[in-house]
Protein backbone atom coordinates (compact mmCIF):
# COMPACT_ATOMS: atom_id res chain seq x y z
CA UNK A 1 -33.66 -21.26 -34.77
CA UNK A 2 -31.06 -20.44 -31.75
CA UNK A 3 -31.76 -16.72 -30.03
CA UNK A 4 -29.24 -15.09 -28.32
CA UNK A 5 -29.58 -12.07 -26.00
CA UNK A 6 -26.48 -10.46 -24.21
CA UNK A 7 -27.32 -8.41 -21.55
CA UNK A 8 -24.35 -6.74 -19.83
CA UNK A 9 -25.17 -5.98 -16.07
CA UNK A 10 -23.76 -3.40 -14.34
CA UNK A 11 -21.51 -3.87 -12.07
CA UNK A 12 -23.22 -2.95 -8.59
CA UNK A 13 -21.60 -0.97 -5.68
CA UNK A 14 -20.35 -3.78 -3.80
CA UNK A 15 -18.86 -5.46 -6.55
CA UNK A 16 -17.09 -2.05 -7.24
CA UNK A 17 -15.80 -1.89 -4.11
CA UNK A 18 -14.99 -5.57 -3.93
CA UNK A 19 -12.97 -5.37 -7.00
CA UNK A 20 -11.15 -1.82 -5.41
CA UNK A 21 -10.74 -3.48 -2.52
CA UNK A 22 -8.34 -6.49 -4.12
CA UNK A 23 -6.44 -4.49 -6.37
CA UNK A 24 -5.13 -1.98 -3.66
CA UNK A 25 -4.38 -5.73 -1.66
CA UNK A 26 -2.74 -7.20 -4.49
CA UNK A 27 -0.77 -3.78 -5.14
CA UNK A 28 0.17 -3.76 -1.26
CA UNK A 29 1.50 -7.84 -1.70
CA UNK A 30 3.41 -6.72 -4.24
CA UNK A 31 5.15 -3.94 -2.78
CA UNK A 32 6.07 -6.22 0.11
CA UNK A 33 6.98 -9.29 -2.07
CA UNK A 34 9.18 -6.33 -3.79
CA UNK A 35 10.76 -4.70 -0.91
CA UNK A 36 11.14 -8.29 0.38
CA UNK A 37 13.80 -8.85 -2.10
CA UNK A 38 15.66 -5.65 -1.60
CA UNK A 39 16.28 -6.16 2.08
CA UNK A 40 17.32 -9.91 1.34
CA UNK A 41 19.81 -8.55 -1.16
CA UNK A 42 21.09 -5.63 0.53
CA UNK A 43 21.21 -8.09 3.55
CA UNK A 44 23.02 -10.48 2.18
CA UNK A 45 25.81 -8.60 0.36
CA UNK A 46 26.20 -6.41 3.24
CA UNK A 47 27.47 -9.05 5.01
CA UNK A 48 30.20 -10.29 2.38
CA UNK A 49 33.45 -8.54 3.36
CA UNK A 50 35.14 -6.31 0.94
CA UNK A 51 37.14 -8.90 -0.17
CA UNK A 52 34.50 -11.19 -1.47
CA UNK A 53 32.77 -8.10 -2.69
CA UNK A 54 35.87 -7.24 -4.76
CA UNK A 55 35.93 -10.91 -6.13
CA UNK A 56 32.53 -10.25 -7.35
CA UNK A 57 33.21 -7.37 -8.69
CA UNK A 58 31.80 -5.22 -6.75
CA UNK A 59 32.19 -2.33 -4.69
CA UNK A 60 30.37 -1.74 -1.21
CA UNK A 61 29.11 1.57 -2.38
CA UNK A 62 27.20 -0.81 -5.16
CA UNK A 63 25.39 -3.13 -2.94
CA UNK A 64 22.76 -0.60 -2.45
CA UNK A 65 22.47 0.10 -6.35
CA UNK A 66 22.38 -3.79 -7.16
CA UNK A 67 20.15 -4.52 -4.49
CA UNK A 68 17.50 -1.77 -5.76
CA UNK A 69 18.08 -3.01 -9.84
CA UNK A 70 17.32 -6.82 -8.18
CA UNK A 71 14.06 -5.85 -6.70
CA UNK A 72 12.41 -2.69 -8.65
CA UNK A 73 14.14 -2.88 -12.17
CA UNK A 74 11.80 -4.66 -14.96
């Protein structure tokens, strides 16, 4: 005959704070990795002349819509 006993431990105060500790790190990566993108995008098609913007299709009061939809939009 096979017992089983399941004890759940709680979690202690360090382990808290351990765990609190990596999710406001892994929320700050994100943010960067995030904003990252933005200023690469707004970067790069701020430096496209009108021209090539027009080609695209779009306008240079755009670039800082697009660039915003690239990085924050799900």
């Amino acid at each position: 005959m096979t017992y089983f006993t399941d004890t759940a431990a709680n979690a202690t105060l360090i382990e808290r704070l351990m765990f609190t500790v990596s999710t406001a790190f892994a929320a700050a990566a994100e943010r960067q990795a995030k904003r990252r993108v933005y200023k690469t995008t707004m970067n790069e098609l701020g430096a496209l002349s009108n021209r090539d913007l027009a080609d695209l299709g779009i306008s240079r009061s755009e670039v800082r819509r697009i660039a915003w939809e690239a990085a924050y939009a799900q």
